[in-house]
C-alpha atoms as a PDB file:
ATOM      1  CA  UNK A   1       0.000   0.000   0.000  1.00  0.00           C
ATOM      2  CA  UNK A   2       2.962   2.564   0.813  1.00  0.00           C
ATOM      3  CA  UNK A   3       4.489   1.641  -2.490  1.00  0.00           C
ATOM      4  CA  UNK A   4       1.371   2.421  -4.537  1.00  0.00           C
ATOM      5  CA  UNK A   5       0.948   5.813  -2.318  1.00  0.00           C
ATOM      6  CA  UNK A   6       4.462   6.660  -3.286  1.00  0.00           C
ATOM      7  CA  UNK A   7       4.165   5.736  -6.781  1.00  0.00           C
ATOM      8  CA  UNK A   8       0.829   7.599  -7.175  1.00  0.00           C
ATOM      9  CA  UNK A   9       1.870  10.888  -6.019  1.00  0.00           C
ATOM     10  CA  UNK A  10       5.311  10.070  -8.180  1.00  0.00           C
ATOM     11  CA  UNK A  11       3.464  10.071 -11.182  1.00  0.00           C
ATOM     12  CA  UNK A  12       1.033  12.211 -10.519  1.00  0.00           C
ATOM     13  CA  UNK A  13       3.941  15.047  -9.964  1.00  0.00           C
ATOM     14  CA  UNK A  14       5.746  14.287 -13.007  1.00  0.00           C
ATOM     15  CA  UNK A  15       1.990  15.044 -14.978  1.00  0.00           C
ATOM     16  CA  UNK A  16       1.565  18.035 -13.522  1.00  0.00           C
ATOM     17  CA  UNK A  17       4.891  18.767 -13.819  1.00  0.00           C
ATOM     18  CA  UNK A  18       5.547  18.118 -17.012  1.00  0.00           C
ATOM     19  CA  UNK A  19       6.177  20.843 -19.040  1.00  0.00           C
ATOM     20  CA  UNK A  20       9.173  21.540 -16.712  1.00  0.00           C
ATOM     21  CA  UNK A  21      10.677  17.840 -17.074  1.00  0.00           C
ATOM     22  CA  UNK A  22      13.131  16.777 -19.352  1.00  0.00           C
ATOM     23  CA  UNK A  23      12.005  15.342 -23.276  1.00  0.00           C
ATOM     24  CA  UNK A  24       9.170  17.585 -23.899  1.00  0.00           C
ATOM     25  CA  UNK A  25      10.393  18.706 -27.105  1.00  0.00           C
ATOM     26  CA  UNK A  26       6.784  19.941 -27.947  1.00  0.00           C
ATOM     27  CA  UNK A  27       6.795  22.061 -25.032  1.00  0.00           C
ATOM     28  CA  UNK A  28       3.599  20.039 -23.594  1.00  0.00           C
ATOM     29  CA  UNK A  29       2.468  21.492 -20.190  1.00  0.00           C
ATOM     30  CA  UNK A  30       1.393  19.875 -17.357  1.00  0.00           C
ATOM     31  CA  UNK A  31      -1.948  18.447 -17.125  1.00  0.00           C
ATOM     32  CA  UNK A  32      -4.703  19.671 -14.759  1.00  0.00           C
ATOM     33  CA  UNK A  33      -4.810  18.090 -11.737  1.00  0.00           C
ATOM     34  CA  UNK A  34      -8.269  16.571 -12.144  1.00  0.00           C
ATOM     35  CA  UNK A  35      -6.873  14.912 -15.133  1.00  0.00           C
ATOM     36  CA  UNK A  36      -3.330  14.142 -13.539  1.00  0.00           C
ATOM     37  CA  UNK A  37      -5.224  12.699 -10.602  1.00  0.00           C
ATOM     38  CA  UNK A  38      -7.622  10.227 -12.874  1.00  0.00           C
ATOM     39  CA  UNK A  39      -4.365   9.576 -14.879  1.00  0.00           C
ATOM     40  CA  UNK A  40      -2.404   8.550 -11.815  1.00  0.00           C
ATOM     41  CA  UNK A  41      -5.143   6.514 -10.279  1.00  0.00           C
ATOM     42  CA  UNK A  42      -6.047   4.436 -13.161  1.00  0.00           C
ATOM     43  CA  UNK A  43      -2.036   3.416 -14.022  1.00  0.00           C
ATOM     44  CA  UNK A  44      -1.409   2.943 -10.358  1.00  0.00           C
ATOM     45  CA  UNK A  45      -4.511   0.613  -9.746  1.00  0.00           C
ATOM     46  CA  UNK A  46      -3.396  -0.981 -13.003  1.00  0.00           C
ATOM     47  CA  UNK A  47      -6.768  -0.278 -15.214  1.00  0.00           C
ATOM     48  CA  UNK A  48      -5.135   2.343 -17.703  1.00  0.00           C
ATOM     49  CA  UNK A  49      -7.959   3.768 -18.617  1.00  0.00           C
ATOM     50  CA  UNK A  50      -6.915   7.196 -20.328  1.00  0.00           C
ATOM     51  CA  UNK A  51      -8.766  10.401 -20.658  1.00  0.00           C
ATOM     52  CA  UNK A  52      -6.457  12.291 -23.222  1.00  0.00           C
ATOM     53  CA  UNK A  53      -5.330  12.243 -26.807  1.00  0.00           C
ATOM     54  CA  UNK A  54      -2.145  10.243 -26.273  1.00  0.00           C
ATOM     55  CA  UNK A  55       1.224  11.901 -27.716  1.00  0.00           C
ATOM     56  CA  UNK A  56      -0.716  15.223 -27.878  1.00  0.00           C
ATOM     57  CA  UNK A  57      -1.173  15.766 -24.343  1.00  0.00           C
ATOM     58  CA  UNK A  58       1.937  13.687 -22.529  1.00  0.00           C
ATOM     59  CA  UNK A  59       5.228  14.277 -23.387  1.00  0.00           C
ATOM     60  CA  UNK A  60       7.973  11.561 -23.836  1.00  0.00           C
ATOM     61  CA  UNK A  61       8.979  11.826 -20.482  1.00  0.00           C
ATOM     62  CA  UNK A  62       5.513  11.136 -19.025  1.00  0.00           C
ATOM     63  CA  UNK A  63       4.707   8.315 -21.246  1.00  0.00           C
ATOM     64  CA  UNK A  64       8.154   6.863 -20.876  1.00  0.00           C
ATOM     65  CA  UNK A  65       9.150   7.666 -17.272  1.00  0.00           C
ATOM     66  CA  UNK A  66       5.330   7.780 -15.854  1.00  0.00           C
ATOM     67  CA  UNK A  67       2.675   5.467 -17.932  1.00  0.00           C
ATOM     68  CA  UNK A  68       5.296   2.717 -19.035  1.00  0.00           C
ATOM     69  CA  UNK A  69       6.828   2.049 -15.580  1.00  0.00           C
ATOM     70  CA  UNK A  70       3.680   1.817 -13.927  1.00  0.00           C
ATOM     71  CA  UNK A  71       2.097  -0.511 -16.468  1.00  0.00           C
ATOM     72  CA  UNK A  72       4.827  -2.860 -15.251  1.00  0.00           C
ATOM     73  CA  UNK A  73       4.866  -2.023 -11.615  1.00  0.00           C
ATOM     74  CA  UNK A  74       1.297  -2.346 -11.308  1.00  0.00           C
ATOM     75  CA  UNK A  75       1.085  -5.717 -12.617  1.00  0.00           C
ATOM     76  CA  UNK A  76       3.998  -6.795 -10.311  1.00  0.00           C
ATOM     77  CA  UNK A  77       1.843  -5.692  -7.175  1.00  0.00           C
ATOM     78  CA  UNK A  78      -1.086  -7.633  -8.373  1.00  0.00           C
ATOM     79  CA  UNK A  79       0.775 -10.789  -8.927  1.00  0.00           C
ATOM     80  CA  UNK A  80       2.326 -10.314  -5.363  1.00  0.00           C
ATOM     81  CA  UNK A  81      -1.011  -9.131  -3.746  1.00  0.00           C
ATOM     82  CA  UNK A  82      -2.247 -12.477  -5.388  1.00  0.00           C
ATOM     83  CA  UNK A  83       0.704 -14.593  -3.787  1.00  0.00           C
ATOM     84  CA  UNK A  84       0.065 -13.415  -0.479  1.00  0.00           C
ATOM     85  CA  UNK A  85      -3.620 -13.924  -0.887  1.00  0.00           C
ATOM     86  CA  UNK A  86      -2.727 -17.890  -1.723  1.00  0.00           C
ATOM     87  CA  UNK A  87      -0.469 -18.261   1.087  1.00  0.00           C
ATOM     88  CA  UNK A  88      -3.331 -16.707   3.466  1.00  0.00           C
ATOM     89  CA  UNK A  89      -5.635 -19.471   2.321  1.00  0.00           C
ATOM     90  CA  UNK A  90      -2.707 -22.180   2.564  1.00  0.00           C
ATOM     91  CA  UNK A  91      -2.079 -21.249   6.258  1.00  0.00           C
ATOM     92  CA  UNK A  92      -5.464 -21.208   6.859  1.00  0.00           C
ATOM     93  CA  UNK A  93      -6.066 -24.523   5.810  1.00  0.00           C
ATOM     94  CA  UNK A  94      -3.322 -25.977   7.442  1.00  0.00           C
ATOM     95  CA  UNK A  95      -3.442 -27.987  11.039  1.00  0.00           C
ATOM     96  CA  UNK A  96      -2.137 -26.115  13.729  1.00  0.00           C
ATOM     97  CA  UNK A  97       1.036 -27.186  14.832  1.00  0.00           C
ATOM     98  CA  UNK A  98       1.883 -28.262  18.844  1.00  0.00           C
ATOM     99  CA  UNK A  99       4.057 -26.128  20.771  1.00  0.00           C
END
């Protein structure tokens, strides 16, 4: 949960942020917040649902830096939520052991 905090308000900094940031050749600026927010919160809880026109709203930093390393961090907490989920119901499910 701290991980997905951090990386929420990580991204969501560099979309507001990023017509200050490094590759935004186009001179792109940063998006509004209500749009950063939905933005951050959809790649962070790994739906990617997106509310812009792609390459004519995020620069290459934001896509590369932001969208693309979430897409892949996202999935990795969902496999690992899912592995602690399974090894909830496998110590549930086994006998207790005597002390």
């Amino acid at each position: 949960m701290i991980f997905s905090a951090i990386s929420f308000v990580a991204l969501f900094l560099i979309l507001i942020c990023q017509g200050f940031l490094l590759l935004n050749p186009e001179g792109l600026p940063g998006l509004s917040l209500s749009l950063a927010f939905n933005t951050a919160a959809s790649f962070v809880t790994n739906t990617n649902w997106q509310a812009y026109a792609g390459e004519e709203t995020l620069s290459i930093f934001s896509q590369k830096i932001g969208l693309t390393v979430q897409n892949f961090v996202s999935a990795a907490i969902g496999i690992l939520v899912l592995y602690v989920l399974l090894l909830g119901f496998k110590r549930d499910r086994m006998p207790k052991m005597r002390q």
